[in-house]
C-alpha atoms as a PDB file:
ATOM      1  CA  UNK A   1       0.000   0.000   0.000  1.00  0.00           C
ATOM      2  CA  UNK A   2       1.469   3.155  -1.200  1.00  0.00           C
ATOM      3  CA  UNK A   3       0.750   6.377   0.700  1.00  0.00           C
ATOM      4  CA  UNK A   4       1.805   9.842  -1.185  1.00  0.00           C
ATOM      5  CA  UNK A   5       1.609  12.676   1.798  1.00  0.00           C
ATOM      6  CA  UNK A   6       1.466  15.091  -0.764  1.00  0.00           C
ATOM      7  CA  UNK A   7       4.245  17.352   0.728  1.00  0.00           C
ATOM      8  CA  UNK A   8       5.118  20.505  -1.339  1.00  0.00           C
ATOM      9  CA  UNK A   9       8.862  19.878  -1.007  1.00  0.00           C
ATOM     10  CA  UNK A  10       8.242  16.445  -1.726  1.00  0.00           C
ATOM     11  CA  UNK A  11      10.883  15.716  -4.869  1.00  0.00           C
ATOM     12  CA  UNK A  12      11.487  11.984  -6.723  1.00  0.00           C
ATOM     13  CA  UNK A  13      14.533  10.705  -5.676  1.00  0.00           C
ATOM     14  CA  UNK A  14      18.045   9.718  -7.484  1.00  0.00           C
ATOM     15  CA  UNK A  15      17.729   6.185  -8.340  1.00  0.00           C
ATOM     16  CA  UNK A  16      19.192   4.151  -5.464  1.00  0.00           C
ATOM     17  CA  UNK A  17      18.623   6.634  -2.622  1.00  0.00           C
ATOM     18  CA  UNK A  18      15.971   6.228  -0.075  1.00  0.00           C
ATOM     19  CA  UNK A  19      12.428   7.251  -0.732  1.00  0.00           C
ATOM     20  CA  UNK A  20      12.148  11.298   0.063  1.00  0.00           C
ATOM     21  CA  UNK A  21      10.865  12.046   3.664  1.00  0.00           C
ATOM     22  CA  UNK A  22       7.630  12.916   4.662  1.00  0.00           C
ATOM     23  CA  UNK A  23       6.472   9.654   1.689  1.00  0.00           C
ATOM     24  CA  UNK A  24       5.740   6.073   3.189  1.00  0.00           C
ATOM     25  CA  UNK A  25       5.662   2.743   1.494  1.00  0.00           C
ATOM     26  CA  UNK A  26       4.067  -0.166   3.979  1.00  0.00           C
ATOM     27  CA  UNK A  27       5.426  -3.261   2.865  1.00  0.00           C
ATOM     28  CA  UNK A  28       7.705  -6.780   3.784  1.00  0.00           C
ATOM     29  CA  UNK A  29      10.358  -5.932   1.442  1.00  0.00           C
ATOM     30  CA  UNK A  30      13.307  -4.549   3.173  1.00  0.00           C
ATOM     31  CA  UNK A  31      14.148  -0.986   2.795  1.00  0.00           C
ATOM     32  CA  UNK A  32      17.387   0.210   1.746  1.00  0.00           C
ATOM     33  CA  UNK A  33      18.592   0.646   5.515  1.00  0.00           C
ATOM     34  CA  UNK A  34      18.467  -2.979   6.045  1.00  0.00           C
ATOM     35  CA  UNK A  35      20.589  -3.958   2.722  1.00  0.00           C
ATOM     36  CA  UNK A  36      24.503  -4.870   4.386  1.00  0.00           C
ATOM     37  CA  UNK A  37      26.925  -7.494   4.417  1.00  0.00           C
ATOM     38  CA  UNK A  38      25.862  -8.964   7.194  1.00  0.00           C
ATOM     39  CA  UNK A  39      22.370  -9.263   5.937  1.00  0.00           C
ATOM     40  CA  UNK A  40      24.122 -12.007   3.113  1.00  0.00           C
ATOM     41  CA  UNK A  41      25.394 -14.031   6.189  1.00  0.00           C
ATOM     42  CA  UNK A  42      22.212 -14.609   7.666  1.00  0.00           C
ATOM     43  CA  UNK A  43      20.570 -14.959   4.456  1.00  0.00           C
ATOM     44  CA  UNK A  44      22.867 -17.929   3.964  1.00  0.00           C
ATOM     45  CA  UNK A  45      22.382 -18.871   7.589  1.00  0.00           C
ATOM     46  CA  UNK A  46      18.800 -19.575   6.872  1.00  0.00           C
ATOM     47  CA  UNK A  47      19.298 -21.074   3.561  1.00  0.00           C
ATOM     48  CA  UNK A  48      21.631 -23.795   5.019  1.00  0.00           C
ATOM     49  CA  UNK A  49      19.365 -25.348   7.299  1.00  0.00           C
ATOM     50  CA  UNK A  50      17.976 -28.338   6.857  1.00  0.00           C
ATOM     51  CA  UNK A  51      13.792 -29.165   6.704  1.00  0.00           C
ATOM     52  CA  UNK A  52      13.119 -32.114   8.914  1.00  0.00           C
ATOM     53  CA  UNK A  53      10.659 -34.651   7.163  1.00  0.00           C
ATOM     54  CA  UNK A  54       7.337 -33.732   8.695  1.00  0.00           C
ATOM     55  CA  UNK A  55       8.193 -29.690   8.100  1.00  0.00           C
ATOM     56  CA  UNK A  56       5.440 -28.943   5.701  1.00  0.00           C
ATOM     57  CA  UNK A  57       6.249 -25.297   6.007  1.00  0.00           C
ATOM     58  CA  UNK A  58       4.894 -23.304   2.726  1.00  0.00           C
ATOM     59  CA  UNK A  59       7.413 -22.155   0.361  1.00  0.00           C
ATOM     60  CA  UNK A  60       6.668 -18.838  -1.438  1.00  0.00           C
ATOM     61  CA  UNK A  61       8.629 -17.361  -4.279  1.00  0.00           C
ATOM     62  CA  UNK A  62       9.034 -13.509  -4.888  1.00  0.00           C
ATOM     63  CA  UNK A  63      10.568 -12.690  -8.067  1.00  0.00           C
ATOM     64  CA  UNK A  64      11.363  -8.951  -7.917  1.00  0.00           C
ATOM     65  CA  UNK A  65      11.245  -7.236 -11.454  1.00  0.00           C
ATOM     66  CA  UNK A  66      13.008  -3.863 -10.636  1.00  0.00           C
ATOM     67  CA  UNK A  67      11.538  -1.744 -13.792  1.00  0.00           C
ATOM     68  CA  UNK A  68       9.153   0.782 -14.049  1.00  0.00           C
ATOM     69  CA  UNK A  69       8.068   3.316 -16.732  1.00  0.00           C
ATOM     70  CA  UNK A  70       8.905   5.917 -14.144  1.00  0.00           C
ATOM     71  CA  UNK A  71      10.245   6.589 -10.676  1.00  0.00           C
ATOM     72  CA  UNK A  72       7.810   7.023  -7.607  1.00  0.00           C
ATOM     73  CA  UNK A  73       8.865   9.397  -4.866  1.00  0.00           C
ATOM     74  CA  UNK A  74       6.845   7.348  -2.179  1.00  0.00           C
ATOM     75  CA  UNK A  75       8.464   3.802  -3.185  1.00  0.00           C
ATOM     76  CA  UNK A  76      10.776   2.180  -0.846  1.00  0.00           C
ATOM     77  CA  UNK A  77      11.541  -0.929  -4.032  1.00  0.00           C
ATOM     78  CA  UNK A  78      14.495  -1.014  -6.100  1.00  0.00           C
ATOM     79  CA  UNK A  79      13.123  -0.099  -9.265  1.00  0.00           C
ATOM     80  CA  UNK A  80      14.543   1.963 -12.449  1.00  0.00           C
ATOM     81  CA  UNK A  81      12.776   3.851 -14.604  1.00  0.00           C
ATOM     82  CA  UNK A  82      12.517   2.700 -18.669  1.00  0.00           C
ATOM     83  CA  UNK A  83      15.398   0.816 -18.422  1.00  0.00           C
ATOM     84  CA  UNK A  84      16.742  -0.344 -22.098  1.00  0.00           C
ATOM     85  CA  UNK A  85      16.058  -3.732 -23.293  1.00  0.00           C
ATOM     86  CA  UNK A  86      19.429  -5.074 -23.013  1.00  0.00           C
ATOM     87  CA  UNK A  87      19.481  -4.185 -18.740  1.00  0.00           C
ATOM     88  CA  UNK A  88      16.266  -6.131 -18.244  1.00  0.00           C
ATOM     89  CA  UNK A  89      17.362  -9.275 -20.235  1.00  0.00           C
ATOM     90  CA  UNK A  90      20.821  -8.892 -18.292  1.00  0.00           C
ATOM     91  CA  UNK A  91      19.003  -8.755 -15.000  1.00  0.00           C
ATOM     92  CA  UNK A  92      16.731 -11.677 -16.570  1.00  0.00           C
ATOM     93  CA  UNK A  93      19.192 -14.014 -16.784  1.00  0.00           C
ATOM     94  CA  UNK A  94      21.039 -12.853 -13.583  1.00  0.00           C
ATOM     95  CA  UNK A  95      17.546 -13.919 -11.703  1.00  0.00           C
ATOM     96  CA  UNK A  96      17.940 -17.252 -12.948  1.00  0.00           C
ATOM     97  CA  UNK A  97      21.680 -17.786 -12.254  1.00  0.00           C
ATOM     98  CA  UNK A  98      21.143 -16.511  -8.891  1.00  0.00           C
ATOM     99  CA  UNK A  99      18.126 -19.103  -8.093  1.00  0.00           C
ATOM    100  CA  UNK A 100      20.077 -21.904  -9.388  1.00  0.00           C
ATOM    101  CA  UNK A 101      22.377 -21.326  -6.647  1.00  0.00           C
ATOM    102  CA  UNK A 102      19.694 -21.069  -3.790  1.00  0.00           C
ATOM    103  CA  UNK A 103      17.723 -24.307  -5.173  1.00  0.00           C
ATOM    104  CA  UNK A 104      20.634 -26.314  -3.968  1.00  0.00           C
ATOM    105  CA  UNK A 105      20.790 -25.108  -0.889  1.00  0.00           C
ATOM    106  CA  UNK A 106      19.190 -27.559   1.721  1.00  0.00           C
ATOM    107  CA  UNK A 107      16.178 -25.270   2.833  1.00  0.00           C
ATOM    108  CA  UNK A 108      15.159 -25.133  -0.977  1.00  0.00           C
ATOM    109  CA  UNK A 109      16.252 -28.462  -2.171  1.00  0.00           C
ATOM    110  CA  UNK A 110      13.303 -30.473  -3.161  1.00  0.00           C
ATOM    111  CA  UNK A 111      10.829 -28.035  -2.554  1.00  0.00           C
ATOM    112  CA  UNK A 112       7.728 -26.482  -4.894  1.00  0.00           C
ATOM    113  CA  UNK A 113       6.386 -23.441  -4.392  1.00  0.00           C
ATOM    114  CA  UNK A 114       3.365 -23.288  -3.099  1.00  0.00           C
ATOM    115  CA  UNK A 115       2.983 -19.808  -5.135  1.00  0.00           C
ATOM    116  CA  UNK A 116       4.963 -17.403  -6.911  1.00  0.00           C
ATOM    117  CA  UNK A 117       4.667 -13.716  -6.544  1.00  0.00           C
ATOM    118  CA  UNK A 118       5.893 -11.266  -9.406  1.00  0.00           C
ATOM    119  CA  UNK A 119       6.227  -7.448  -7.573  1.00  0.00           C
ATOM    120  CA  UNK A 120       8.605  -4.590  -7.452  1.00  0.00           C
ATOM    121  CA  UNK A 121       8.564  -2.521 -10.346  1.00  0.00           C
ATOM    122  CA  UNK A 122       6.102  -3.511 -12.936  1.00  0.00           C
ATOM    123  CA  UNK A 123       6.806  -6.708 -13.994  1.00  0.00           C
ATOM    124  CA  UNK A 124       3.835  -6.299 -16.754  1.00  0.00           C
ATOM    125  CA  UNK A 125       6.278  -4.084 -18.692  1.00  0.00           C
ATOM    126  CA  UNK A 126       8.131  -7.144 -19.779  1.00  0.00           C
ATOM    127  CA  UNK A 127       7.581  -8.371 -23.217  1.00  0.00           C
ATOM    128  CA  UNK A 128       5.212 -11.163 -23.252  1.00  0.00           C
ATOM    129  CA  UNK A 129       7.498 -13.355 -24.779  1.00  0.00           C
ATOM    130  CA  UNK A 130      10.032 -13.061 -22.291  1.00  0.00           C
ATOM    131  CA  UNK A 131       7.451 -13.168 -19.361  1.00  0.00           C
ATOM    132  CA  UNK A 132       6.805 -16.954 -20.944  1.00  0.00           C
ATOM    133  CA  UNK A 133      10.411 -17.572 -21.463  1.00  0.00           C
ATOM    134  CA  UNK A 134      11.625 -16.240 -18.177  1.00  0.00           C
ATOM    135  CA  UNK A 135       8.648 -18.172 -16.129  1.00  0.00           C
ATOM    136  CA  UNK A 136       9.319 -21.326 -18.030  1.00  0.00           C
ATOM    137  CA  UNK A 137      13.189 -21.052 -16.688  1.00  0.00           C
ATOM    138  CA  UNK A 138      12.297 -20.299 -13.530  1.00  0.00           C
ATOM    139  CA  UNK A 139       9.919 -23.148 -13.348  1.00  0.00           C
ATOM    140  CA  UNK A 140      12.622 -25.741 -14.510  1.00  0.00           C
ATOM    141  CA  UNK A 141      14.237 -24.843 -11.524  1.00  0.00           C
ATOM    142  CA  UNK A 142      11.637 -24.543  -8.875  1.00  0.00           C
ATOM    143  CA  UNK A 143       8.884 -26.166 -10.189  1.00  0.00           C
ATOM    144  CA  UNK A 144       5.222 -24.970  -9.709  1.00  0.00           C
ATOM    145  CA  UNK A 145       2.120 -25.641 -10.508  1.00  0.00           C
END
């Protein structure tokens, strides 16, 4: 849920920078503050443990599409605004050598989805043939239904 306070001095921010004060973005995706190096150890932390048997914890899969066909002041997601074609198939293909890492590790390994969640920017901006392309990769590695 996006709030806009409608300050006057209320400006869009540089790409990368955190949203403009006085704006709010309500969400569970981390804001800027919380991105660090130690954040990757604990990532891994959690990654590395193992499910017992009888865990039939749901497993939920957020695919963050970082492109937009502009820049909000209020949003707290990475996101960059009409981003050439070559920078979203790079980032495409980074996605899906990045979760061929985590399916190996031994909280993923074995698991299906129970759903998959497309968010950040505006993942309908994508070409429709590389929406089918890109799901169909990502599927061969975590399969869903």
């Amino acid at each position: 849920m996006a709030v806009d306070c409608g300050q006057p001095d209320a400006t869009p921010s540089p790409e990368g920078d955190e949203p403009v004060h006085g704006s709010y973005f309500v969400s569970t995706y981390p804001p800027f503050s919380t991105w660090n190096d130690g954040a990757i150890h604990r990532v891994r932390e959690a990654l590395a443990v193992h499910r017992s048997e009888d865990d039939d914890t749901p497993l939920g899969l957020y695919v963050h599409v970082p492109f937009c066909a502009k820049r909000c002041h209020y949003c707290y997601y990475l996101s960059y605004a009409d981003p050439p074609p070559a920078r979203v198939g790079e980032y495409l293909e980074a996605v899906i050598r990045e979760l061929s890492l985590y399916r190996e590790m031994p909280a993923l390994s074995g698991r299906r989805p129970s759903f998959v969640y497309f968010g950040g920017g505006t993942p309908s901006l994508l070409e429709p043939r590389d929406i089918e392309q890109f799901t169909g990769r990502l599927r061969e590695l975590l399969p869903w239904t």
